[in-house]
N, C-alpha and C. Protein backbone atom coordinates (compact mmCIF):
# COMPACT_ATOMS: atom_id res chain seq x y z
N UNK A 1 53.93 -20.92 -36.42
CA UNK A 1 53.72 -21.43 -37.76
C UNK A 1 52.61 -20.66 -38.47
N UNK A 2 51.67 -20.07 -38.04
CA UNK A 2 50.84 -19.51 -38.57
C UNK A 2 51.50 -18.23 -38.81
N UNK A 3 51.40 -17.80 -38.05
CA UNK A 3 52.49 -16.45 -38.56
C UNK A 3 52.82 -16.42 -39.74
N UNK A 4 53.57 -17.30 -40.21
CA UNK A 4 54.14 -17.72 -41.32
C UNK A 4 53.13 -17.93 -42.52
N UNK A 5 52.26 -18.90 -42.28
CA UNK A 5 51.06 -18.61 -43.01
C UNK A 5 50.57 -17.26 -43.32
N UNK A 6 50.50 -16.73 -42.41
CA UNK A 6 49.58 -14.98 -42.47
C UNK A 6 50.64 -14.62 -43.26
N UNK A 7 51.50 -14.51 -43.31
CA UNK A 7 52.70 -13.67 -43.88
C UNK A 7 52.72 -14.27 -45.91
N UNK A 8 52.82 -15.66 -45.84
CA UNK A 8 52.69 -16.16 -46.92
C UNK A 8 51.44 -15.84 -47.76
N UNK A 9 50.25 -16.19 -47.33
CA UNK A 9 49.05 -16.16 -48.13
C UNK A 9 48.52 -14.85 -48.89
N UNK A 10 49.05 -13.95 -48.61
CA UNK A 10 49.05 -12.95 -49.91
C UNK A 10 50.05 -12.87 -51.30
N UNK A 11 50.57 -13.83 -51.04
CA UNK A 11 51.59 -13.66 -51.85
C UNK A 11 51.47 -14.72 -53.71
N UNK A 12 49.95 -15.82 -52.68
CA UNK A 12 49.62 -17.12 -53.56
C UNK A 12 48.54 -16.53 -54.23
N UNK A 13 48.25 -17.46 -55.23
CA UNK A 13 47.19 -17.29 -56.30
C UNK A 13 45.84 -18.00 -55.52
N UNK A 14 45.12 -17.44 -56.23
CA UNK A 14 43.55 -17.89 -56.06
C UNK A 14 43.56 -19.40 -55.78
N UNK A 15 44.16 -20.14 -57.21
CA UNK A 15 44.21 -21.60 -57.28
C UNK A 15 45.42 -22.37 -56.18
N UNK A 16 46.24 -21.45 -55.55
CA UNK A 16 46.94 -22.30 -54.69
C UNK A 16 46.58 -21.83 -53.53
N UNK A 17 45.58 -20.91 -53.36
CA UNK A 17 44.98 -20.81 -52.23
C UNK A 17 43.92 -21.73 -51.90
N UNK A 18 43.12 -22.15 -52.98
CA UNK A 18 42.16 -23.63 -52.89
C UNK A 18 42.69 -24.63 -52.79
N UNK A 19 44.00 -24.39 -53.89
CA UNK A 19 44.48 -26.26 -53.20
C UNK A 19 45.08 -26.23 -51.57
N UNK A 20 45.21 -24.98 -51.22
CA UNK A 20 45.62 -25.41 -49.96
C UNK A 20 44.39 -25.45 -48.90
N UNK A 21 43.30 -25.19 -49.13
CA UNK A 21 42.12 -25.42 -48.47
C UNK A 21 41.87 -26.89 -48.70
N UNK A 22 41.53 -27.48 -49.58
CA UNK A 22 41.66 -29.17 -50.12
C UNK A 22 42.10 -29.66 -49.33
N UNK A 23 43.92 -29.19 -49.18
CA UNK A 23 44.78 -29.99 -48.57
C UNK A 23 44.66 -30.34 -47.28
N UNK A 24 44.33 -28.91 -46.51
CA UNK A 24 43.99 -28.59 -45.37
C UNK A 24 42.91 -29.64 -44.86
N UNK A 25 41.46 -29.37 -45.38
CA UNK A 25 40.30 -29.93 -45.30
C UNK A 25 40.90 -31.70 -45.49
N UNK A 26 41.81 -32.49 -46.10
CA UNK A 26 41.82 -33.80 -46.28
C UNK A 26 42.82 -33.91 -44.99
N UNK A 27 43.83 -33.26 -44.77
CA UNK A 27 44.50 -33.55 -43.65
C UNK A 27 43.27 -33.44 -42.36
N UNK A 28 42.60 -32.69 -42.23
CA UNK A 28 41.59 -32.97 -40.99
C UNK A 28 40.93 -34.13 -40.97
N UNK A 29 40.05 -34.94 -42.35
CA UNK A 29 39.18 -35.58 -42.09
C UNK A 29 40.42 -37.10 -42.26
N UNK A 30 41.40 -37.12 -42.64
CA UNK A 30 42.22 -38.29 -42.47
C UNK A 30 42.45 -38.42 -40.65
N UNK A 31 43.03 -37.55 -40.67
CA UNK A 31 43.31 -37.71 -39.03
C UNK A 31 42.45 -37.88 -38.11
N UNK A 32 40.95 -37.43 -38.63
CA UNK A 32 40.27 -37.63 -37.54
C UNK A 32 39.39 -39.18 -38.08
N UNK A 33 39.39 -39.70 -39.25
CA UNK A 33 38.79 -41.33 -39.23
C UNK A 33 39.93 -42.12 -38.89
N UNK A 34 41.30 -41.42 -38.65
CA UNK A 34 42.39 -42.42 -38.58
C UNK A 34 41.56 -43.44 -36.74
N UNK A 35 40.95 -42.09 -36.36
CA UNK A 35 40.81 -42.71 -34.80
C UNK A 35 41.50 -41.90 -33.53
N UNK A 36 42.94 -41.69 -34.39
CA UNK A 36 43.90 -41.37 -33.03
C UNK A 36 43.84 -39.87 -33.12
N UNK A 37 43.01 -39.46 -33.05
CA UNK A 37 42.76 -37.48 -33.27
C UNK A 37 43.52 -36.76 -31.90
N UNK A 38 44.68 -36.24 -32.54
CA UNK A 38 45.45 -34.90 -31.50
C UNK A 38 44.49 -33.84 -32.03
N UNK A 39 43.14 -33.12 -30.67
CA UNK A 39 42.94 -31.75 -30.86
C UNK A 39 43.43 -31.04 -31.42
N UNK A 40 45.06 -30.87 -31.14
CA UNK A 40 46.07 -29.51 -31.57
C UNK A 40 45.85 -29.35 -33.05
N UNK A 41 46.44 -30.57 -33.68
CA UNK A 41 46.85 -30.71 -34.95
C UNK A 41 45.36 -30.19 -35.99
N UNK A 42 44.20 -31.08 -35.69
CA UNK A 42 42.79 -30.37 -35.96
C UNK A 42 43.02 -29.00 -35.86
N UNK A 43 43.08 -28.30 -34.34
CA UNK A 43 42.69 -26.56 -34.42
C UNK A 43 43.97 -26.02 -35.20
N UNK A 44 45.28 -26.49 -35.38
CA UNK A 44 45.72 -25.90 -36.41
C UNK A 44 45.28 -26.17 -37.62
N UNK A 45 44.84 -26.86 -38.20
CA UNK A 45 44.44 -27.06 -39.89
C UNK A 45 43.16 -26.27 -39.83
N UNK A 46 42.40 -26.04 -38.72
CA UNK A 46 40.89 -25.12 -39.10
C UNK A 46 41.26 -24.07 -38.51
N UNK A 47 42.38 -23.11 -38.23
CA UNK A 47 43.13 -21.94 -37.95
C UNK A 47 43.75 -21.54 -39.14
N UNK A 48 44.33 -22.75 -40.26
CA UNK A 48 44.70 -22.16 -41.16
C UNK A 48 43.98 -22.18 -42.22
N UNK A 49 42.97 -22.35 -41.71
CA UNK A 49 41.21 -22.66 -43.03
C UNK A 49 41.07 -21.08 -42.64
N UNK A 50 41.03 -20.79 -41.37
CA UNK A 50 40.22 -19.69 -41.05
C UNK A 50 40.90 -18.60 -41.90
N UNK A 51 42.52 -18.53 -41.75
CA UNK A 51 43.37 -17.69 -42.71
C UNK A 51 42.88 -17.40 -43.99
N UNK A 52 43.24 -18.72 -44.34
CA UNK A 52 43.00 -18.89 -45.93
C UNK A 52 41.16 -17.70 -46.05
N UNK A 53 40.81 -17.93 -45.24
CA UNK A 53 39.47 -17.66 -45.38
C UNK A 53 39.27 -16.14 -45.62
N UNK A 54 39.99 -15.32 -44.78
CA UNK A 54 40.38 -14.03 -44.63
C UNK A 54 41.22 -13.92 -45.51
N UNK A 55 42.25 -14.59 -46.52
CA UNK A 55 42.36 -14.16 -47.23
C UNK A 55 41.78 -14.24 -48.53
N UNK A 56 41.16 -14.56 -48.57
CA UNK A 56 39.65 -14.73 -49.64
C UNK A 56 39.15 -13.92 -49.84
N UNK A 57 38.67 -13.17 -48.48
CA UNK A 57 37.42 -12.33 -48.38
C UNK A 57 38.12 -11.08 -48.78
N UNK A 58 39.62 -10.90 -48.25
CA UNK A 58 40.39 -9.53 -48.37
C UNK A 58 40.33 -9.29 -49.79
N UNK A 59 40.93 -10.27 -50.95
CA UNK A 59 40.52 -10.29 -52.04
C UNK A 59 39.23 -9.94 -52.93
């Protein structure tokens, strides 16, 4: 799935590259006050922060 990400994120704008950091960042902190926190699901949403991140900087 990331793959897919890497492959996608050059292709988005500045502004849908933040909303998908937002999105990202609210899906982590929901899941983790929900209580029932799967590790996985966390290190994927801050794997695809990290993306997003690199593609920021490439910019």
């Amino acid at each position: 799935m990331l793959d897919y990400w890497k492959a996608s994120l050059p292709q988005l704008s500045y502004a849908d590259l933040i909303t998908l950091v937002e999105d990202a960042e609210r899906r982590i902190g929901s899941h983790v006050a929900g209580g029932n926190e799967i590790n996985e699901y966390v290190q994927r949403q801050q794997a695809l922060l990290e993306l997003i991140q690199d593609e920021l900087l490439r910019r």
